[in-house]
N, C-alpha and C. Protein backbone atom coordinates (compact mmCIF):
# COMPACT_ATOMS: atom_id res chain seq x y z
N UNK A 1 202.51 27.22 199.12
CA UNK A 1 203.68 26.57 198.61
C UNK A 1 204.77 26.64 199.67
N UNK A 2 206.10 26.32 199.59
CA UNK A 2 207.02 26.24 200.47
C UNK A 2 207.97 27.37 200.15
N UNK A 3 207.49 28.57 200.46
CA UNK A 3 207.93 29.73 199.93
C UNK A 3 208.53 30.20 201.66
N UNK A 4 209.72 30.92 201.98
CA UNK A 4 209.94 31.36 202.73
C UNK A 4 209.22 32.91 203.08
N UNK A 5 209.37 33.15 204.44
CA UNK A 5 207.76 34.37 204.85
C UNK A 5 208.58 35.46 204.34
N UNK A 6 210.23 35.77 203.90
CA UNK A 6 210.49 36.83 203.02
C UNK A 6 209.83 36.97 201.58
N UNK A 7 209.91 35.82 200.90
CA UNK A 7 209.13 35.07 199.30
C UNK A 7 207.72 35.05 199.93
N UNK A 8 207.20 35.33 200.65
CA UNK A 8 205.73 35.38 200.79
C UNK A 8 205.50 36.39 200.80
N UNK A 9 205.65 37.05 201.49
CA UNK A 9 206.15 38.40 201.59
C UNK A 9 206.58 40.22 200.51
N UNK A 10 206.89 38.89 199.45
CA UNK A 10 207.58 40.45 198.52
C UNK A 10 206.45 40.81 197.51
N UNK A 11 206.81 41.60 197.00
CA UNK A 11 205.81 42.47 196.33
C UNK A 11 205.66 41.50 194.72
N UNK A 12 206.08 40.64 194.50
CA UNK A 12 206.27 39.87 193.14
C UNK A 12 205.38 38.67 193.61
N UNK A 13 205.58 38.48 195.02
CA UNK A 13 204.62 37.29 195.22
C UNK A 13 203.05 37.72 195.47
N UNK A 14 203.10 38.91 195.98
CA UNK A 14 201.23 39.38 196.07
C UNK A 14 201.10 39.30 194.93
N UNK A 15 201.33 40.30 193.95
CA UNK A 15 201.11 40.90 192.34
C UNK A 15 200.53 39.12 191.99
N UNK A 16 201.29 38.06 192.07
CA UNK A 16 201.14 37.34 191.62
C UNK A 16 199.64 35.94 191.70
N UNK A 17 199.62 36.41 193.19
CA UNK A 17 198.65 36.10 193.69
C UNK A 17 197.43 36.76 193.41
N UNK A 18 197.33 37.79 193.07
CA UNK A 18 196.42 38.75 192.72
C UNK A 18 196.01 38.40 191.10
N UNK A 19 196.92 38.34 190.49
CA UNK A 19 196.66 37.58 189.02
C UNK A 19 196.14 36.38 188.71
N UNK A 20 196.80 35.87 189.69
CA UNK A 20 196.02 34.03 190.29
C UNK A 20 194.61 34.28 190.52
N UNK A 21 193.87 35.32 191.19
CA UNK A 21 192.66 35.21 191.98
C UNK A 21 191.80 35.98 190.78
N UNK A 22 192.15 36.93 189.90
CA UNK A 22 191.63 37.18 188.98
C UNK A 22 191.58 36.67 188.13
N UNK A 23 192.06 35.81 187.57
CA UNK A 23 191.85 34.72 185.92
C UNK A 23 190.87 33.25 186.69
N UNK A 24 191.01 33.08 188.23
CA UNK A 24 189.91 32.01 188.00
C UNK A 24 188.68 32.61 188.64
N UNK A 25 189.04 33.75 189.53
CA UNK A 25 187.76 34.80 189.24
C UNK A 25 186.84 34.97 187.52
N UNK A 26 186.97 35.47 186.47
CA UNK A 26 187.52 35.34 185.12
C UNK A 26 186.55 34.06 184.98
N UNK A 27 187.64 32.79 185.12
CA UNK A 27 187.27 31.37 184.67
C UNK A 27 185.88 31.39 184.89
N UNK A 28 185.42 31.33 186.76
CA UNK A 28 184.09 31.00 187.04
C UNK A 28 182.93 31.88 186.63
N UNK A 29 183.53 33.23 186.02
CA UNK A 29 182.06 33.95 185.83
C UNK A 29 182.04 33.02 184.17
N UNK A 30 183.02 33.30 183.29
CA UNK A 30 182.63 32.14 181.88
C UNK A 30 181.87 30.97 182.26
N UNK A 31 182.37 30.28 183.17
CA UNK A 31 181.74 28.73 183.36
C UNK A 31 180.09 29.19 183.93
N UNK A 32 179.66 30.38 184.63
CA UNK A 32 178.37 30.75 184.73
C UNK A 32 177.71 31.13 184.05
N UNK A 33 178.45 32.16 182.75
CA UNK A 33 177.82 32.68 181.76
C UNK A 33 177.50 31.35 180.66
N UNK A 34 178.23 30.35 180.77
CA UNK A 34 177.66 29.30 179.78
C UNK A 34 176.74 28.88 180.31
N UNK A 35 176.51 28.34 181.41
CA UNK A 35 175.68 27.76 182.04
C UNK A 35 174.10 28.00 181.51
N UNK A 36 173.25 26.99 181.25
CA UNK A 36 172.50 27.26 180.44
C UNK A 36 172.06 27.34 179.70
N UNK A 37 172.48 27.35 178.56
CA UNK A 37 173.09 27.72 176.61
C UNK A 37 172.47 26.56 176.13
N UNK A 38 171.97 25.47 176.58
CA UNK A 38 172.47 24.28 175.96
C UNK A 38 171.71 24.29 174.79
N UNK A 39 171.33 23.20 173.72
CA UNK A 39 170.96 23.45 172.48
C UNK A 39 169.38 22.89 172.30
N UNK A 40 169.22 22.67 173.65
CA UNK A 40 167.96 22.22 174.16
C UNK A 40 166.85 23.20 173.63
N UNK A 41 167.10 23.86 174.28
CA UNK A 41 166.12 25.52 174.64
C UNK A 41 166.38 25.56 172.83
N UNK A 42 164.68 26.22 172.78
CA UNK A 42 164.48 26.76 171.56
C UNK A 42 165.08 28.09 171.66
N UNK A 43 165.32 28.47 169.99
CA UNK A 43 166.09 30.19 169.94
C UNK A 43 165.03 31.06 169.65
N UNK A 44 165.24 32.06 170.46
CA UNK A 44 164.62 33.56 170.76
C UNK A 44 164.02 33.82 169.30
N UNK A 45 164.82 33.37 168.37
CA UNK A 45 164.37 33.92 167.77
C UNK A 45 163.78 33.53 166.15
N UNK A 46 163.36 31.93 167.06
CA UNK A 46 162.96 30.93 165.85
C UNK A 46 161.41 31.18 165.60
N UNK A 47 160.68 31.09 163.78
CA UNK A 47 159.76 31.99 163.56
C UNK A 47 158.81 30.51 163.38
N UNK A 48 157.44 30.59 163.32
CA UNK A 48 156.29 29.78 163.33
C UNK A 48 156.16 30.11 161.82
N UNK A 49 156.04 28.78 161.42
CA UNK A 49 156.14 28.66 159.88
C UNK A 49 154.95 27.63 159.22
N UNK A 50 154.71 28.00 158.10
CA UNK A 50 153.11 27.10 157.47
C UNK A 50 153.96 27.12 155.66
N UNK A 51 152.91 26.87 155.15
CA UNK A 51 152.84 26.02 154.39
C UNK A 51 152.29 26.46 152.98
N UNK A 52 152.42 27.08 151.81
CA UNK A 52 151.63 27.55 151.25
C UNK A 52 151.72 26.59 149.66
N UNK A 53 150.63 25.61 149.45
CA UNK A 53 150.69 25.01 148.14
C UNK A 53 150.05 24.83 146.83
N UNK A 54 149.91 24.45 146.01
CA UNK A 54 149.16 24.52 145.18
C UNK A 54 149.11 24.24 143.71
N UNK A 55 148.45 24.64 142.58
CA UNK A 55 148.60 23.94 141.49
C UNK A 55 148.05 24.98 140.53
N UNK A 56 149.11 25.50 139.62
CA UNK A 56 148.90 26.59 138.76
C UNK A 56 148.62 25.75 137.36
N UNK A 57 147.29 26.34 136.88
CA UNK A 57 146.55 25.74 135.48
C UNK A 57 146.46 27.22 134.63
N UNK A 58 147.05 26.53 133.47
CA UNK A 58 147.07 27.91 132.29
C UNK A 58 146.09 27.08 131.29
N UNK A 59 145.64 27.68 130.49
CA UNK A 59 144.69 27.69 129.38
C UNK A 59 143.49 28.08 128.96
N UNK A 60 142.90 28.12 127.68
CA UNK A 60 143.86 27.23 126.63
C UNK A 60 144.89 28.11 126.15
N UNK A 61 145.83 26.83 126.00
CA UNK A 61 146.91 27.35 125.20
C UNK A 61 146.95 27.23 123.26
N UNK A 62 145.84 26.66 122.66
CA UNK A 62 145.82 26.74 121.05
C UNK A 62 144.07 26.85 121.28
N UNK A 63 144.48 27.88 119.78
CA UNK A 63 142.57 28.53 119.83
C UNK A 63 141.70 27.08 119.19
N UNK A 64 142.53 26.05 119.02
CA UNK A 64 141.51 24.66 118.65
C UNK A 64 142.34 23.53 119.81
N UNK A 65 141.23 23.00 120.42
CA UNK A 65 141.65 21.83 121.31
C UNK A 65 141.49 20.42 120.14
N UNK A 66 141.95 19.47 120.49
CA UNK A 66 143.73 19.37 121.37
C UNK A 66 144.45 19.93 120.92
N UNK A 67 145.56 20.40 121.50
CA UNK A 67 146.38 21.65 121.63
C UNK A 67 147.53 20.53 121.10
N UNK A 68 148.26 21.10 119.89
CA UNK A 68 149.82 20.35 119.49
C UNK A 68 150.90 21.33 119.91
N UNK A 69 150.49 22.30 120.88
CA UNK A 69 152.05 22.89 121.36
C UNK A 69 152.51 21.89 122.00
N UNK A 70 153.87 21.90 121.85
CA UNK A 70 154.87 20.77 122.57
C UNK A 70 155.39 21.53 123.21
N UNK A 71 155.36 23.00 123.77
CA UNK A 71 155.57 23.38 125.01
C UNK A 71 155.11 23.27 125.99
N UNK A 72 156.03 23.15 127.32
CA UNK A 72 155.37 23.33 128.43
C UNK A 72 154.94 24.88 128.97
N UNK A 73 153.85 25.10 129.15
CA UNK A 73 153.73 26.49 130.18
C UNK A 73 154.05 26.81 131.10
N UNK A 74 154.47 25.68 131.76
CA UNK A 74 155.40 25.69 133.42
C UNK A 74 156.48 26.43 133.15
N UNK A 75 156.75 26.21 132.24
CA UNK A 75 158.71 26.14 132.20
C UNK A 75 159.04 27.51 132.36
N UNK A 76 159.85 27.60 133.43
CA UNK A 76 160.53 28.87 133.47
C UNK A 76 159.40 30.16 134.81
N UNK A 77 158.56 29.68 135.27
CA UNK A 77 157.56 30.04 135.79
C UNK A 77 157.90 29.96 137.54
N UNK A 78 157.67 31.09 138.03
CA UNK A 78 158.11 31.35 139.44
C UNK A 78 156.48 31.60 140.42
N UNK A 79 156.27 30.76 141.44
CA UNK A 79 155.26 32.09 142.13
C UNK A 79 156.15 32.33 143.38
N UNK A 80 155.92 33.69 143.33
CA UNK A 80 156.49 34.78 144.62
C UNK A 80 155.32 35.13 145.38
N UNK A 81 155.70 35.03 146.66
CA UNK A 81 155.16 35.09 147.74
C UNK A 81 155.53 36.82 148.29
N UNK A 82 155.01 37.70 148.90
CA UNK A 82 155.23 38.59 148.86
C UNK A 82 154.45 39.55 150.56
N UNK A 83 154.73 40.17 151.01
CA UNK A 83 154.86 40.87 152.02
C UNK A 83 154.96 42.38 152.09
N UNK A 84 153.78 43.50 151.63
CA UNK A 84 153.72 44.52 151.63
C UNK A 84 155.07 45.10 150.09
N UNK A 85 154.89 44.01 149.46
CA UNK A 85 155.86 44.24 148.35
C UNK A 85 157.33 44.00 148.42
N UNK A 86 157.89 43.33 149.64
CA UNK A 86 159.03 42.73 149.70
C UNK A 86 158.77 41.11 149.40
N UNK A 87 159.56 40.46 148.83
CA UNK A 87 159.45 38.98 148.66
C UNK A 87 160.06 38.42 149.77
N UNK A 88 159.36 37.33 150.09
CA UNK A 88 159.57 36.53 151.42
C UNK A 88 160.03 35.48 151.09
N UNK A 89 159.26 34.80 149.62
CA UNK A 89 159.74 33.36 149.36
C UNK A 89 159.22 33.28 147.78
N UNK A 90 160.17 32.63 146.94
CA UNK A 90 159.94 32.60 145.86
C UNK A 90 160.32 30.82 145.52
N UNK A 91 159.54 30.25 145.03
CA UNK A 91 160.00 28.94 144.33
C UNK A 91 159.31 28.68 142.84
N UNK A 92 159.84 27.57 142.32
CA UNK A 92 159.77 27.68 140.62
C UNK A 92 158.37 26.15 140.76
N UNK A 93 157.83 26.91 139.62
CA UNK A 93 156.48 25.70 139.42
C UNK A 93 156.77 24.59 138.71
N UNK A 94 156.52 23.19 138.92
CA UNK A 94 157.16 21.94 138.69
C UNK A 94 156.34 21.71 137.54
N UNK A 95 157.07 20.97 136.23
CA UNK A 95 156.55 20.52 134.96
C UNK A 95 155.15 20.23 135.15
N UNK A 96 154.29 19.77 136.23
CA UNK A 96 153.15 19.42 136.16
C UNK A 96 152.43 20.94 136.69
N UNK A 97 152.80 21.86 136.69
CA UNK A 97 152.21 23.12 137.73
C UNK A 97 152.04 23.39 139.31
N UNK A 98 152.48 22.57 139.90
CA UNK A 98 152.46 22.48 140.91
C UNK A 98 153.68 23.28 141.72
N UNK A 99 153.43 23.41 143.32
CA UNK A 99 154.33 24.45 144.08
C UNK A 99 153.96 24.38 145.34
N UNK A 100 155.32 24.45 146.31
CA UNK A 100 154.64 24.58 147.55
C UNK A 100 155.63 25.65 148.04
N UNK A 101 155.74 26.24 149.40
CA UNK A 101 156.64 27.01 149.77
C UNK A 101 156.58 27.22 151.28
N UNK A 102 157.37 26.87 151.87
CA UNK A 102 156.89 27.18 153.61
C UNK A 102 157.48 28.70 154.20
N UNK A 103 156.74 29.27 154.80
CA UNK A 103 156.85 31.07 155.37
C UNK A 103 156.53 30.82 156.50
N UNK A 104 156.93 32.12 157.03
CA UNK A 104 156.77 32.36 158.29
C UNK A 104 154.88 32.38 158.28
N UNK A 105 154.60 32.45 159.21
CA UNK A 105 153.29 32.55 159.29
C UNK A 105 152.68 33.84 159.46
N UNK A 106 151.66 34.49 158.37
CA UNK A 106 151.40 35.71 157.98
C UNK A 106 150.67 35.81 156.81
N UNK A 107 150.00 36.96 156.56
CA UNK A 107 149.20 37.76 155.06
C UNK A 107 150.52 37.65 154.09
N UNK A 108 150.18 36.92 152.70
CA UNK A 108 150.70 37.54 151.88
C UNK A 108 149.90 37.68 150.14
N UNK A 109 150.81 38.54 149.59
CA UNK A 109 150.08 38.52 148.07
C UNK A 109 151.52 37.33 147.44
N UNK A 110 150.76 36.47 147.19
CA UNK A 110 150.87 35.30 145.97
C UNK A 110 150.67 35.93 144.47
N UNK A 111 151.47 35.83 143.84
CA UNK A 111 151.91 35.90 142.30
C UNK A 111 152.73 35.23 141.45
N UNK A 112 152.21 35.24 139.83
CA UNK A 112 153.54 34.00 139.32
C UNK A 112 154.19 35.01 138.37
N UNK A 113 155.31 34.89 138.01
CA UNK A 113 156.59 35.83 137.35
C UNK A 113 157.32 34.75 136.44
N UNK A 114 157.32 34.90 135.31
CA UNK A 114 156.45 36.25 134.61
C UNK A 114 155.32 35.48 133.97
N UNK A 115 154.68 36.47 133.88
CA UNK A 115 152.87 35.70 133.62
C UNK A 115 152.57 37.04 132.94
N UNK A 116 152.35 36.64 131.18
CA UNK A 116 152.27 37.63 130.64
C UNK A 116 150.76 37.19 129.59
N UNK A 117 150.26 35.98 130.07
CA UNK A 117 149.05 35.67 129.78
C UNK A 117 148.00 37.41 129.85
N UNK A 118 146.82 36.88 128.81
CA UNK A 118 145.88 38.11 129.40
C UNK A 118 144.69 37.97 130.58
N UNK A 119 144.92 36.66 131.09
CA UNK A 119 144.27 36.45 132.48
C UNK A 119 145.09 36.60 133.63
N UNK A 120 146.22 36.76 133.55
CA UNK A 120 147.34 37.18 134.83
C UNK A 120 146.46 38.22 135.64
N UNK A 121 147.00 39.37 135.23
CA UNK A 121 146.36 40.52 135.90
C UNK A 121 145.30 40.93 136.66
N UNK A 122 144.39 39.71 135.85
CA UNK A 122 143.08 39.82 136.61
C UNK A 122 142.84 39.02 137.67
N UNK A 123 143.81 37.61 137.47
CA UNK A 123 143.62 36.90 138.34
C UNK A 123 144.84 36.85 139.88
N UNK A 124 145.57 37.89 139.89
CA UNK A 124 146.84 37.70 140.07
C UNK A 124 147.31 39.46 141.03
N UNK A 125 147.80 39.45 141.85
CA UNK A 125 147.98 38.81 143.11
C UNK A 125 146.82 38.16 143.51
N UNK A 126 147.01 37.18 144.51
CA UNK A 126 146.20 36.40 145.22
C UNK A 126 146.39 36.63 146.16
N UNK A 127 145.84 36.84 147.38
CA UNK A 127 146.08 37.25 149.21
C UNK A 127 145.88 36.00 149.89
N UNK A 128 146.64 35.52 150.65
CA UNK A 128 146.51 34.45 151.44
C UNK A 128 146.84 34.62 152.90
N UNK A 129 146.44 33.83 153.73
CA UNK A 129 146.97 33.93 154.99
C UNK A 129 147.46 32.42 155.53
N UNK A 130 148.33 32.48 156.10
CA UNK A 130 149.33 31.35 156.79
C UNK A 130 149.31 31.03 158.14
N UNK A 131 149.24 30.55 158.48
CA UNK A 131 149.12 29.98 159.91
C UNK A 131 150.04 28.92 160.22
N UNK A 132 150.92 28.93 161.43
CA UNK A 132 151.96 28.07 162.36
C UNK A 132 151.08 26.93 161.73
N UNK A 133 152.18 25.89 161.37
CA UNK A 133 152.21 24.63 161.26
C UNK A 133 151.12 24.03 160.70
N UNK A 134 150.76 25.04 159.60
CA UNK A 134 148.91 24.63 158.93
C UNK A 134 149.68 24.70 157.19
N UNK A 135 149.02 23.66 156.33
CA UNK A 135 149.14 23.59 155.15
C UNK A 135 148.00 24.87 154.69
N UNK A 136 148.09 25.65 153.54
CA UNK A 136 147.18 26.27 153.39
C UNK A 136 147.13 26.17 151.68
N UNK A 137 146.06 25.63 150.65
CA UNK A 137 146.25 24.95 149.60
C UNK A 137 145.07 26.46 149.02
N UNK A 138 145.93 26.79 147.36
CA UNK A 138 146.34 28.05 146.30
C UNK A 138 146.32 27.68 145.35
N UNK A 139 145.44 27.28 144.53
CA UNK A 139 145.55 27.03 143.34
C UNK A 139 145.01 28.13 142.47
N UNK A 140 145.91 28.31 141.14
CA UNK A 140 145.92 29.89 140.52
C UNK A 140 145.25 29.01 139.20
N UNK A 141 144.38 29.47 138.76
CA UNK A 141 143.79 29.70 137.23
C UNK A 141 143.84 30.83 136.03
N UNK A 142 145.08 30.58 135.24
CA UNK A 142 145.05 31.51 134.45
C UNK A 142 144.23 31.62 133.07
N UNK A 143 143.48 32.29 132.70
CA UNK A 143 142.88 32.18 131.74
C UNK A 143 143.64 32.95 130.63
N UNK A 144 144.16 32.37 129.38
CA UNK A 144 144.87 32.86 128.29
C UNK A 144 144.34 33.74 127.43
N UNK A 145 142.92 33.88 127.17
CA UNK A 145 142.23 34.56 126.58
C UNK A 145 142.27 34.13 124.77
N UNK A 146 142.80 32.72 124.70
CA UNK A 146 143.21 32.35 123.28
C UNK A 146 141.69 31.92 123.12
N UNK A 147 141.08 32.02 121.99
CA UNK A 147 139.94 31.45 121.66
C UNK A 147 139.86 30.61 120.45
């Protein structure tokens, strides 16, 4: 600048210069540390995921067929997906019995909640395995034990 060599000189003008050389010192390591980032690149820590589906059948539901319950058995009916006894993924079974659920890819025990049928237990957990980007098809048969 057009600073006289006393103003160049004084101790207010180094200090100042020194503050100057450190904030775009500063600037360029940020502009390096971004460098890179972009949203391109997959994340560290994104998981390989599948597919788990299927079609849950209860009955019979009246000890004489055809059956005049006007209930549905779906209704209100969950299967949980499960992982050494932690739940991973839980979704609700659709008026027709049906369900799908996508997980990471892995062993799990499959179960429906609450399933208080007297074929649950026997039929129920189910063990499945999952695989990256693979449908893997579960269909549960509960037997009611109504005769």
């Amino acid at each position: 600048m057009f600073l006289s060599k006393r103003d160049r000189d004084s101790p207010y003008a180094t200090i100042t210069r020194y503050v100057v050389a450190i904030l775009l010192m500063a600037v360029g390591l940020l502009a390096l540390a971004t460098c890179g980032t972009s949203g391109s690149n997959p994340s560290p820590t994104a998981v390989a995921t599948g597919t788990v589906t299927g079609k849950v059948s209860i009955g019979p539901l009246c000890p004489v067929e055809p059956c005049t319950n006007p209930n549905n058995p779906y209704t209100g009916l969950t299967v949980v997906i499960s992982d050494a006894g932690a739940v991973v993924r839980s979704v609700d079974v659709t008026d027709d019995g049906s369900y799908s659920a996508n997980v990471p890819a892995g062993t799990y025990d499959v179960d429906l909640q609450p399933c208080e049928w007297l074929g649950c237990r026997s039929s129920l957990p189910e063990r499945v395995t999952v695989k990256a980007d693979q449908l893997v098809t579960l269909d549960i048969s509960i037997d009611t034990g109504i005769r």
